[in-house]
C-alpha atoms as a PDB file:
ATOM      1  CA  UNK A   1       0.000   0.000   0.000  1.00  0.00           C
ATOM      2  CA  UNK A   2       1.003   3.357  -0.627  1.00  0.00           C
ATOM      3  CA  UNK A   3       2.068   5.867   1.738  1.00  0.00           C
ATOM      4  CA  UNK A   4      -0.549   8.678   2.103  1.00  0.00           C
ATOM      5  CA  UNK A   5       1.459  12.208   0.213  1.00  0.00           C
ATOM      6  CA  UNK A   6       2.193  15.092   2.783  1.00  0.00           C
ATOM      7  CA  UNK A   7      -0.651  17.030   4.236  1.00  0.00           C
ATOM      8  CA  UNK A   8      -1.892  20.030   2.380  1.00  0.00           C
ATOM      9  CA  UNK A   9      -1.231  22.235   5.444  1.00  0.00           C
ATOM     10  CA  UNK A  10       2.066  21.773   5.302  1.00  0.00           C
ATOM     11  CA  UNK A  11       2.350  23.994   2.102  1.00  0.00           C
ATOM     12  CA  UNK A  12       0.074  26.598   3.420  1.00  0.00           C
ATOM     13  CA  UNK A  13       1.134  30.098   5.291  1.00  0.00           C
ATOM     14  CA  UNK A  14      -1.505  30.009   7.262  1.00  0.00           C
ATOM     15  CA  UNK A  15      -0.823  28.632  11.444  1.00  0.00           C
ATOM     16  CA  UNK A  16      -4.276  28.769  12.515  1.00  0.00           C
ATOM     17  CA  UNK A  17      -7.582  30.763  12.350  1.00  0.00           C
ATOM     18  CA  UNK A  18      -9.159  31.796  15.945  1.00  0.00           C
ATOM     19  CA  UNK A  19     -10.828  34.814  17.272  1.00  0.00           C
ATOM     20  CA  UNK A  20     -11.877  36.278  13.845  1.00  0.00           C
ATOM     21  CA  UNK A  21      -8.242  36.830  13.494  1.00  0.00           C
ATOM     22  CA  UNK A  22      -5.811  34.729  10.825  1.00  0.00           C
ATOM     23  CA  UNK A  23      -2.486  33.188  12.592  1.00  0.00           C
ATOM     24  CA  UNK A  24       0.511  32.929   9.983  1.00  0.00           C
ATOM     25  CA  UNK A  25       3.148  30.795  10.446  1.00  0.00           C
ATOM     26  CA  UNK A  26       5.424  33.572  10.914  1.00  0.00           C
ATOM     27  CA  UNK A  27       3.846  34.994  13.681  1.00  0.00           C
ATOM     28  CA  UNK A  28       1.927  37.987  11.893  1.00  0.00           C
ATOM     29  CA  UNK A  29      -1.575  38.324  11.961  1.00  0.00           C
ATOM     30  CA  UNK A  30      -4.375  38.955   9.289  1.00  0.00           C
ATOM     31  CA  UNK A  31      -8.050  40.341   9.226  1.00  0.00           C
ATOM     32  CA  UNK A  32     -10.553  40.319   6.136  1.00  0.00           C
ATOM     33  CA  UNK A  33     -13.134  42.457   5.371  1.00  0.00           C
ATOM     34  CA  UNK A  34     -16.015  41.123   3.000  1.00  0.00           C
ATOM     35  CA  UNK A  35     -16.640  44.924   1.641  1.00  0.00           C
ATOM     36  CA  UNK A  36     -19.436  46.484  -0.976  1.00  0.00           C
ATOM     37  CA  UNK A  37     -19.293  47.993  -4.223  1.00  0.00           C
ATOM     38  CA  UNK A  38     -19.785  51.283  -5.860  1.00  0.00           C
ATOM     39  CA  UNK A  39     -21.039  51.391  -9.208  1.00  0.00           C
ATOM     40  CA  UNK A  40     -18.502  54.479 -10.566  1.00  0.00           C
ATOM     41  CA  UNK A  41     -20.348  54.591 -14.231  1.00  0.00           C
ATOM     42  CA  UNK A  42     -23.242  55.915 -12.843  1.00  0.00           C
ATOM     43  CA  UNK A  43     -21.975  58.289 -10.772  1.00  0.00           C
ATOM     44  CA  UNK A  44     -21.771  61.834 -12.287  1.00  0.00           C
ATOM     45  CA  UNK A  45     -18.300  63.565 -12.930  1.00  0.00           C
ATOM     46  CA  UNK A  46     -18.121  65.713  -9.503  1.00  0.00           C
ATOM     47  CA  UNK A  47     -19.147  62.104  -7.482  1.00  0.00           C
ATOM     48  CA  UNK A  48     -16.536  60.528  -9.699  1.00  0.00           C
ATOM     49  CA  UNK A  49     -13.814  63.088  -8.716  1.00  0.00           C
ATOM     50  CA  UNK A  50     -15.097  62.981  -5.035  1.00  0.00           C
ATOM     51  CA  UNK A  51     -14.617  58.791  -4.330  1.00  0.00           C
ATOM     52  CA  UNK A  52     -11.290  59.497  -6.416  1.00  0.00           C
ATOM     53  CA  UNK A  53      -9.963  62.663  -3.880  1.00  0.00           C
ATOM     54  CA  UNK A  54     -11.069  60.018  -0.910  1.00  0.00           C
ATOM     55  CA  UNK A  55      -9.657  57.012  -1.859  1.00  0.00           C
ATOM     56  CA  UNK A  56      -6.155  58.454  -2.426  1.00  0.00           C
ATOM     57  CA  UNK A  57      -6.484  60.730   0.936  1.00  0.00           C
ATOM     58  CA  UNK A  58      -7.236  57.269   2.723  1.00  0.00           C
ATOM     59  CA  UNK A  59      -4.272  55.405   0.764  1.00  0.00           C
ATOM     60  CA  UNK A  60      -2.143  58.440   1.907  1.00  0.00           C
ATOM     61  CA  UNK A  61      -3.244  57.985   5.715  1.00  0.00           C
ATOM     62  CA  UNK A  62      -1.463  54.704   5.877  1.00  0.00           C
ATOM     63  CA  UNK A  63       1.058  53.848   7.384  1.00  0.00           C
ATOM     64  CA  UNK A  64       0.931  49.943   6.789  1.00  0.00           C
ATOM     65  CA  UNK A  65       0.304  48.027   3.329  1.00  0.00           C
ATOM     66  CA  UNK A  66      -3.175  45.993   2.473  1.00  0.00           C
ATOM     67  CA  UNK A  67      -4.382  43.847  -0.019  1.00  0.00           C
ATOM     68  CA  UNK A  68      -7.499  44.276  -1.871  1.00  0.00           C
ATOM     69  CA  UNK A  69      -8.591  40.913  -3.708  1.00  0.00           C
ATOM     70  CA  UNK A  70     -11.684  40.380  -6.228  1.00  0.00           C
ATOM     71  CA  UNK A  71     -13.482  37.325  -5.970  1.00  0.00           C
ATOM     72  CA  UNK A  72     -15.102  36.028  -9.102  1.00  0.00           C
ATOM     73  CA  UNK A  73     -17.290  32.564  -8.954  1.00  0.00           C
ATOM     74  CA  UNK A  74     -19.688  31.088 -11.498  1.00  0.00           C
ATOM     75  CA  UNK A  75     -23.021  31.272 -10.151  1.00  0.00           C
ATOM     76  CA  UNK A  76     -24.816  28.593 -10.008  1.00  0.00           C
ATOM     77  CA  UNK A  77     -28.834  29.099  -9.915  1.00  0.00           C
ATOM     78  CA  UNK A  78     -29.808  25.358 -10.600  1.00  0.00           C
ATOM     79  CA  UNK A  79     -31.474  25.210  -7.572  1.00  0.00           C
ATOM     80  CA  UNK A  80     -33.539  28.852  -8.450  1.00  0.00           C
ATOM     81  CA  UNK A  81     -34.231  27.788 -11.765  1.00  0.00           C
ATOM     82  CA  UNK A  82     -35.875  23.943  -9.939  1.00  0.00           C
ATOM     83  CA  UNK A  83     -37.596  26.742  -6.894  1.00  0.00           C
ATOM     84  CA  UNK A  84     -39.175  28.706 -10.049  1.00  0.00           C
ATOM     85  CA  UNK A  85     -40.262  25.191 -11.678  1.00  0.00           C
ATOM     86  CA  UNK A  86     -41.341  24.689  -8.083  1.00  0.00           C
ATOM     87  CA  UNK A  87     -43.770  27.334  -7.609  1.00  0.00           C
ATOM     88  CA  UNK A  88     -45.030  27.538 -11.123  1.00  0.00           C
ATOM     89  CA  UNK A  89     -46.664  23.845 -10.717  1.00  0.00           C
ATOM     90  CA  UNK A  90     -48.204  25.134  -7.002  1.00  0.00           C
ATOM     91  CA  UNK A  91     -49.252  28.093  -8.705  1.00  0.00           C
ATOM     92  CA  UNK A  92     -53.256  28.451  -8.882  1.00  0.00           C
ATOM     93  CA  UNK A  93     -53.550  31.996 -10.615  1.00  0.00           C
ATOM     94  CA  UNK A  94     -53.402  31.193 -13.981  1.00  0.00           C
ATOM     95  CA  UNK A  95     -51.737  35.325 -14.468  1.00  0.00           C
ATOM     96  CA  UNK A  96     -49.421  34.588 -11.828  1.00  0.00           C
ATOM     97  CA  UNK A  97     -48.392  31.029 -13.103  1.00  0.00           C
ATOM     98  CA  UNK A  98     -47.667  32.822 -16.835  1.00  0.00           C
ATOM     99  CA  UNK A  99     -45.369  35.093 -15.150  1.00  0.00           C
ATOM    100  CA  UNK A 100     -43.240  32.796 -13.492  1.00  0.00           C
ATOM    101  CA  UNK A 101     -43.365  30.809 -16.425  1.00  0.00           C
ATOM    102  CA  UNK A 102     -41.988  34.019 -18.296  1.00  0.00           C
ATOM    103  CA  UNK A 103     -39.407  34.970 -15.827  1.00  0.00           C
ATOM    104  CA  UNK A 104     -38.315  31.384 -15.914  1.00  0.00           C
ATOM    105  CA  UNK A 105     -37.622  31.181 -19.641  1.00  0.00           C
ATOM    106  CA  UNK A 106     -36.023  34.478 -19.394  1.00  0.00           C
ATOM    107  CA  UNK A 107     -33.568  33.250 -16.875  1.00  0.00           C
ATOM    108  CA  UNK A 108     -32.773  30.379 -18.999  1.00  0.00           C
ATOM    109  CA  UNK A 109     -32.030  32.601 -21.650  1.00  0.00           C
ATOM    110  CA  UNK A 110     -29.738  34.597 -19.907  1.00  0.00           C
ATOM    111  CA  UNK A 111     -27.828  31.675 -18.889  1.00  0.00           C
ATOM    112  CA  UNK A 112     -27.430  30.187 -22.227  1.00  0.00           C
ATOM    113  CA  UNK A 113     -25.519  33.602 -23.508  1.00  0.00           C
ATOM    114  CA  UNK A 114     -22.780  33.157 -20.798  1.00  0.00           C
ATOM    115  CA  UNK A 115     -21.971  32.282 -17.509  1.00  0.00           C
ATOM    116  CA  UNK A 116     -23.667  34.741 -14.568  1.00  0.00           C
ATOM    117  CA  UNK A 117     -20.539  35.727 -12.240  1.00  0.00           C
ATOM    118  CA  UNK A 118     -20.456  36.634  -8.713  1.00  0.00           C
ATOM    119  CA  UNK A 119     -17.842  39.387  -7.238  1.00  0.00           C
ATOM    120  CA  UNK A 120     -16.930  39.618  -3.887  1.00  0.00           C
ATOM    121  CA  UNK A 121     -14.399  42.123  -2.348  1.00  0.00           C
ATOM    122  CA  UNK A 122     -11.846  41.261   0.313  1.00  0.00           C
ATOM    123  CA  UNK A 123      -9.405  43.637   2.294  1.00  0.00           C
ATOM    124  CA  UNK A 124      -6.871  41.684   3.647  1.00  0.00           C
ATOM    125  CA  UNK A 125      -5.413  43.907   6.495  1.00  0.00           C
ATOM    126  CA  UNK A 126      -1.829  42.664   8.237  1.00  0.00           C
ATOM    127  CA  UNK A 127       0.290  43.242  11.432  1.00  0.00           C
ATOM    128  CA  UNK A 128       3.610  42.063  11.656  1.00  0.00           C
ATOM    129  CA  UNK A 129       5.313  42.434  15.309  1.00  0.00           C
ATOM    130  CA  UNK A 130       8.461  42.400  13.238  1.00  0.00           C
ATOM    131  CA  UNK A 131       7.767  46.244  11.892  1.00  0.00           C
ATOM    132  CA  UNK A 132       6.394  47.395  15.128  1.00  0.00           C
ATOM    133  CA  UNK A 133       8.425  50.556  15.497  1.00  0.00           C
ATOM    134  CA  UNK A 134       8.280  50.768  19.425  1.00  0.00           C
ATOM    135  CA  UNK A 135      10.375  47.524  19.495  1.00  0.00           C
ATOM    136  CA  UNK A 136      13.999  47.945  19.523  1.00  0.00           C
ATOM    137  CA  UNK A 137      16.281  46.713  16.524  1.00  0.00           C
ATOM    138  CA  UNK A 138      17.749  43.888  18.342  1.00  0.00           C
ATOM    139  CA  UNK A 139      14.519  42.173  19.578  1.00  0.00           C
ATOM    140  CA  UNK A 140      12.684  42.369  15.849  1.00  0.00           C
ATOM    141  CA  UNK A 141      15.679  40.658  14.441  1.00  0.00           C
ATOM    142  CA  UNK A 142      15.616  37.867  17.328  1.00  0.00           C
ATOM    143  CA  UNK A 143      12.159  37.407  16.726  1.00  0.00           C
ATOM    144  CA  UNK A 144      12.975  37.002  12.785  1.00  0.00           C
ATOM    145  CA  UNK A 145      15.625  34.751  13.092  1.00  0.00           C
ATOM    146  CA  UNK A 146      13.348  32.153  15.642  1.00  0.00           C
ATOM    147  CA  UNK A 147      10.169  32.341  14.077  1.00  0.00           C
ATOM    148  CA  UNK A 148       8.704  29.518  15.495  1.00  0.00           C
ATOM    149  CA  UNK A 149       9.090  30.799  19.146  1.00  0.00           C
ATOM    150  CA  UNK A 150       6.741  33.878  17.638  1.00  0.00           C
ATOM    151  CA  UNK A 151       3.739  30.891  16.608  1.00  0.00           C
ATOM    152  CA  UNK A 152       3.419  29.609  19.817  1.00  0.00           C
ATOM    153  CA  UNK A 153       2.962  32.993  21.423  1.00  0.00           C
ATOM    154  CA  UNK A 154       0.981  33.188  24.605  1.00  0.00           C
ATOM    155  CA  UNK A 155      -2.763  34.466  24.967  1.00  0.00           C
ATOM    156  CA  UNK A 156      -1.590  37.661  26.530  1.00  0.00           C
ATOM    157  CA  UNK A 157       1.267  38.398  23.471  1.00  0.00           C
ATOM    158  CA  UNK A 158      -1.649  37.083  21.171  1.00  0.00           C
ATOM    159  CA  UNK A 159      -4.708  39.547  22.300  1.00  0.00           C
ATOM    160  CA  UNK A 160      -1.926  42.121  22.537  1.00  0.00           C
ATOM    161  CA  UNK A 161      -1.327  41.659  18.758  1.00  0.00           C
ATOM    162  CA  UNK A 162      -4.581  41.656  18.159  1.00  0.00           C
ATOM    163  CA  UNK A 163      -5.244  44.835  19.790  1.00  0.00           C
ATOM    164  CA  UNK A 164      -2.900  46.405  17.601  1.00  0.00           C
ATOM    165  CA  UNK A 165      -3.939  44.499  14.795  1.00  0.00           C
ATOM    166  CA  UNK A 166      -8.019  46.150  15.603  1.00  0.00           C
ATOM    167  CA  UNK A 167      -6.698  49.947  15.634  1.00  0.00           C
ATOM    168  CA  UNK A 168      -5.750  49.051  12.096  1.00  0.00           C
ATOM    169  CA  UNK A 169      -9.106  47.349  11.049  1.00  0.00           C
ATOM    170  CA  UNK A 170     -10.865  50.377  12.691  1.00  0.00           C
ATOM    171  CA  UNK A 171      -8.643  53.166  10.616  1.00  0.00           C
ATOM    172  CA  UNK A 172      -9.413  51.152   7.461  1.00  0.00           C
ATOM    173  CA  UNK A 173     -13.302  50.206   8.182  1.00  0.00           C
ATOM    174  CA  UNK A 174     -13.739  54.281   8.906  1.00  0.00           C
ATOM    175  CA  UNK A 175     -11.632  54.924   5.674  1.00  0.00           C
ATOM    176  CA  UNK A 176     -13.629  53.211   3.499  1.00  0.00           C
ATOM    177  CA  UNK A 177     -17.134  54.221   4.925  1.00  0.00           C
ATOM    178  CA  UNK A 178     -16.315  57.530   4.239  1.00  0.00           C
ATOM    179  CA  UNK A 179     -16.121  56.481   0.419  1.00  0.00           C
ATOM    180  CA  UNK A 180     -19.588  55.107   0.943  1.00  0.00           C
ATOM    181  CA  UNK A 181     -18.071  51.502   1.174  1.00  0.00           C
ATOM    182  CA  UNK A 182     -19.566  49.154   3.470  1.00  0.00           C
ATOM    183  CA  UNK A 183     -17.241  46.938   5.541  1.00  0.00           C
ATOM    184  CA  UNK A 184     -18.158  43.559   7.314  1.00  0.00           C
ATOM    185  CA  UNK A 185     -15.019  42.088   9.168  1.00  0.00           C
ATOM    186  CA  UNK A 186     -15.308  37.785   8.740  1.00  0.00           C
ATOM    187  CA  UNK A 187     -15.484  35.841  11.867  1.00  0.00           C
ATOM    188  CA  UNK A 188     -13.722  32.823  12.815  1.00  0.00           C
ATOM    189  CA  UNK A 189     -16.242  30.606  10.818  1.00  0.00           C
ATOM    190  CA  UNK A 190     -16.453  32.466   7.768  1.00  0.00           C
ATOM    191  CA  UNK A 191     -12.535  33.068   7.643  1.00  0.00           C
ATOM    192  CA  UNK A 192     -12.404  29.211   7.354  1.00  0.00           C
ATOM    193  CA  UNK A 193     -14.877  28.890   4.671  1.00  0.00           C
ATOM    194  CA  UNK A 194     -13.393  31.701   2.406  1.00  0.00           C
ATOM    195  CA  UNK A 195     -10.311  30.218   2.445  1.00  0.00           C
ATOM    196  CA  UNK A 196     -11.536  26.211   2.189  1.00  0.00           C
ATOM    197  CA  UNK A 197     -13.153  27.425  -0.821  1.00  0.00           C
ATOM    198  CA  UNK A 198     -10.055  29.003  -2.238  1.00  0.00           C
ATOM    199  CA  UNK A 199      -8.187  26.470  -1.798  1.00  0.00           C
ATOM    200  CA  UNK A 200     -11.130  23.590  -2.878  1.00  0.00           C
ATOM    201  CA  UNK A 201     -12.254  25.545  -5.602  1.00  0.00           C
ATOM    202  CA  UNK A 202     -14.045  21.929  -7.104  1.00  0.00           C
ATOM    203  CA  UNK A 203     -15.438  20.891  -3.789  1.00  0.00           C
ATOM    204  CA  UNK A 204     -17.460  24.161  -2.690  1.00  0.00           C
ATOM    205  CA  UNK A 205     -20.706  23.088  -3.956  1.00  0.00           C
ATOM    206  CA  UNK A 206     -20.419  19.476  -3.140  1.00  0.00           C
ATOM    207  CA  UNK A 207     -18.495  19.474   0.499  1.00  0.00           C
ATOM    208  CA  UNK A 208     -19.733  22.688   2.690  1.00  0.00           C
ATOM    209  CA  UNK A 209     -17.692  23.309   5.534  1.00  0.00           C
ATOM    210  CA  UNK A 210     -18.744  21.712   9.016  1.00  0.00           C
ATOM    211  CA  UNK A 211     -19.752  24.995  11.685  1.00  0.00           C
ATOM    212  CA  UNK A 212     -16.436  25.346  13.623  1.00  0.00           C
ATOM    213  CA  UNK A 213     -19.329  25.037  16.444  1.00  0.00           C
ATOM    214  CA  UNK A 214     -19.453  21.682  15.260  1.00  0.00           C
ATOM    215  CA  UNK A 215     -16.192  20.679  14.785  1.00  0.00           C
ATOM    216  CA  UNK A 216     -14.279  18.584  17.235  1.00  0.00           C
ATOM    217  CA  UNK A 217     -10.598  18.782  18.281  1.00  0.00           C
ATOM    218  CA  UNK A 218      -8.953  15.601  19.834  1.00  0.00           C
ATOM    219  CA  UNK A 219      -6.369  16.392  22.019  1.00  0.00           C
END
C-alpha cells in the first residue's frame, strides 16, 4: 500500500484561524473584510472626482500596506431555476403562473448567452510584530531569526497583537465608509470557509464546511 502524500497544510502560510483573526506561520496576523461595491459609471463627474480625492487621501493615511482581492465565482442558480419550476406547478392563478413561467424562460435565456458571475471584495489587512516601530532593533531581528518561538505565542502576546492588529481594522473600516463603502469584518467561521473554498475551488458546492461550532478537536 502506498504511503498517504504530505498534508496540504504543510504547504500553506496560514498557522491557525481563531478569534476572527488569521495566525501565519510567521507569527503575523491577518483580518478580512467582505466589503461592498460602488457602481462608478453611474456616478456623475463631480461624485466621480469625489470617491477618487477620498480614496487616495485614505491610501495616503497609511502607514501599513493591504491587499485588496476580487473574488469572481460562477453562479450557479440550478437550484432557483428547480424553486421557479417549483412554484409555477403550485401556482393556482393562472396570471401569476404565466409570469413565473416568463421569468423562468427568461432566466434560462440569460444563462445560455454566458456564464452569470459573482464578485466579492476582500481587504486583507496585516500586522507584523516584526515592523512594530516601538520595538527595539535587536529584539525584531531575534524574533525574525526564531520564528517559530513567535507561533506559539501566549494568549496575553496574542490579544496584545490583536489589539494592535483592531486599531488598524478600525482606521481602514472608517476609511472606506467615508467612500460610501460598506465593511463587514469575517469571523472565525467564515474566515475558514473563504479560504476552504479558495483552496477547494471543485469541492465548494459538493463538500460545505462543518460549523467550527461543530467541529471537534482531539487532544
Amino acid at each position: 500500500m502506498s504511503k498517504p502524500g504530505p498534508s496540504t497544510k504543510r504547504f500553506l502560510d496560514i498557522g491557525e484561524i481563531k478569534e476572527d483573526v488569521v495566525i501565519m506561520k510567521d507569527g503575523t496576523l491577518r483580518a478580512v473584510f467582505l466589503a461592498s461595491s460602488i457602481n462608478f459609471a453611474l456616478k456623475s463627474e463631480e461624485e466621480q472626482q469625489a470617491i477618487i480625492s477620498s480614496y487616495v487621501g485614505f491610501l495616503n493615511s497609511l502607514d501599513f500596506s493591504l491587499q485588496i482581492v476580487i473574488q469572481s465565482r460562477r453562479l450557479n442558480i440550478e437550484k432557483y431555476i428547480e424553486k421557479l419550476k417549483t412554484l409555477e406547478k403550485g401556482q393556482k392563478n393562472e396570471l401569476l403562473k404565466m409570469q413565473i413561467a416568463d421569468y423562468r424562460q427568461f432566466i434560462g435565456e440569460l444563462i445560455e448567452m454566458g456564464d452569470i458571475m459573482s464578485k466579492k471584495f476582500y481587504v486583507t489587512i496585516p500586522y507584523s510584530p516584526f515592523t512594530n516601530k516601538q520595538k527595539g532593533f535587536f529584539s525584531r531581528f531575534k524574533e525574525i531569526l526564531t520564528p517559530a518561538s513567535v507561533i506559539a505565542m501566549g494568549k496575553k502576546e496574542f490579544l496584545k497583537r490583536k489589539r494592535d492588529l483592531m486599531l488598524r481594522v478600525e482606521s481602514v473600516s472608517s476609511g472606506l465608509q467615508s467612500m460610501g463603502i460598506q465593511t463587514v469584518q469575517l469571523d472565525t467561521q467564515s474566515l475558514i470557509e473563504l479560504y476552504y473554498d479558495a483552496y477547494n475551488p471543485d469541492l465548494r458546492e459538493t463538500q460545505k464546511m462543518t460549523p467550527t461550532n461543530n467541529l471537534r478537536i482531539e487532544e
